[in-house]
Protein backbone atom coordinates (compact mmCIF):
# COMPACT_ATOMS: atom_id res chain seq x y z
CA UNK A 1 0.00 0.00 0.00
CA UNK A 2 0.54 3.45 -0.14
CA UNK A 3 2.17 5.48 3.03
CA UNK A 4 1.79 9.44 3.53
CA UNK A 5 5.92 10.70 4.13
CA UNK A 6 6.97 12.51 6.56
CA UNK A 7 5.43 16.31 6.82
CA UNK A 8 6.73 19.05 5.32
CA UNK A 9 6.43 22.64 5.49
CA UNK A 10 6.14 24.64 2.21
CA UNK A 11 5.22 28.13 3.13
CA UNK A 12 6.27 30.49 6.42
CA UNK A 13 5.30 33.75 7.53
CA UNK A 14 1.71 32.66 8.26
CA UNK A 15 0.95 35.13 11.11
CA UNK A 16 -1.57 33.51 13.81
CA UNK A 17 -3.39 35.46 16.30
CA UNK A 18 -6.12 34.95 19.23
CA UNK A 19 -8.84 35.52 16.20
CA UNK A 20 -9.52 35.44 12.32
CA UNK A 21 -7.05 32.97 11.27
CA UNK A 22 -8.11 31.59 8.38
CA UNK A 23 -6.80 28.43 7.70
CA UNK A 24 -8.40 26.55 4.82
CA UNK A 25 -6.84 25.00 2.15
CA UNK A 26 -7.23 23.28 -1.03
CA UNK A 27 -5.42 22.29 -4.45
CA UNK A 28 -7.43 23.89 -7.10
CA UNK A 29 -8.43 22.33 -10.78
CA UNK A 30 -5.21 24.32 -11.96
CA UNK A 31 -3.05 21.96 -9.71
CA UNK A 32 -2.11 25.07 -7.63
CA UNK A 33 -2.02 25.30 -3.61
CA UNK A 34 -5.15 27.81 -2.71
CA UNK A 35 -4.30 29.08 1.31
CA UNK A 36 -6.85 31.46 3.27
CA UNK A 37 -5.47 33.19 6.10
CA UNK A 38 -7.13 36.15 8.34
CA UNK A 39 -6.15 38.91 9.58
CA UNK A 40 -5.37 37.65 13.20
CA UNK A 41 -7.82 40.46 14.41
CA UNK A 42 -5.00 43.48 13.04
CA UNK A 43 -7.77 45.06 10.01
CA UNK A 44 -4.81 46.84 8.46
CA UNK A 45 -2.90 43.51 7.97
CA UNK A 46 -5.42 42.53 5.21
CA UNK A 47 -4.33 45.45 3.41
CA UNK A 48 -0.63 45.47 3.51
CA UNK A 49 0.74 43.48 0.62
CA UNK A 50 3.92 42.46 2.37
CA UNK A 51 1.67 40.34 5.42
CA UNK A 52 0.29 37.18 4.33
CA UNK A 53 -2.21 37.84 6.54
CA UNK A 54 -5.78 38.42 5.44
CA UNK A 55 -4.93 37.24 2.01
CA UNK A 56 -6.03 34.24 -0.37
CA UNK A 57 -2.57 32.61 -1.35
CA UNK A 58 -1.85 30.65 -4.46
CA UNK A 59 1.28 28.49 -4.45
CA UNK A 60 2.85 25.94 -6.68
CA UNK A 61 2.59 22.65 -4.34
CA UNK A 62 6.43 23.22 -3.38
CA UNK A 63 4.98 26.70 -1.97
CA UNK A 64 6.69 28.54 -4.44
CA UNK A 65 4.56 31.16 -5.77
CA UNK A 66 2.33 30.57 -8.61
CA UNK A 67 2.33 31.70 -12.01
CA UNK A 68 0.33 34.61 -12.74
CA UNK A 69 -0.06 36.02 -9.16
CA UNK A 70 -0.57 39.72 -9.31
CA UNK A 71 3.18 40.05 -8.03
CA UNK A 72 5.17 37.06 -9.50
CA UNK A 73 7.35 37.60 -6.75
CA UNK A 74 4.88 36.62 -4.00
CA UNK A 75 2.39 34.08 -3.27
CA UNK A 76 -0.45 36.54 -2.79
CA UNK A 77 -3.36 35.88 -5.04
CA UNK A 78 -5.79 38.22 -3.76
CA UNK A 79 -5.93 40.78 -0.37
CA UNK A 80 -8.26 42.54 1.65
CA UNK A 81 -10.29 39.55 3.83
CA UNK A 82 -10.78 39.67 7.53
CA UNK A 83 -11.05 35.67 7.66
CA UNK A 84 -11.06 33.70 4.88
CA UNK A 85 -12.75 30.36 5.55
């Protein structure tokens, strides 16, 4: 049979906080990593593009970021959301 490895992490700078922390996520039909995170209760973290807070990330599944992000640079797809779910 099959066995799942040994985990693996494939993005940092996640912030957490006491509230809105997001936390879904899910491959999408384009093969790419989809990641909601909140805004860990800081509003003007949603809004600043260099947090990965409050933001709906796209990745490549090695958590590089994905082709045709806004910023190639970065893995944030879209910004703005107090808690993503």
């Amino acid at each position: 049979g099959q066995r799942l490895g040994a985990p693996s992490t494939v993005l940092r700078g996640i912030p957490k906080g006491v509230t809105h922390n997001g936390g879904r996520i899910a491959f999408g039909p384009d093969g790419m990593l989809y990641i909601g995170t909140g805004e860990t209760g800081d509003r003007g973290l949603a809004q600043d593009r260099k947090s990965l807070a409050g933001k709906i990330l796209r990745v490549n599944p090695d958590g590089t970021p994905a082709r045709g992000n806004p910023d190639p640079d970065s893995p944030v797809w879209s910004w703005g959301h107090r808690n993503v779910q």
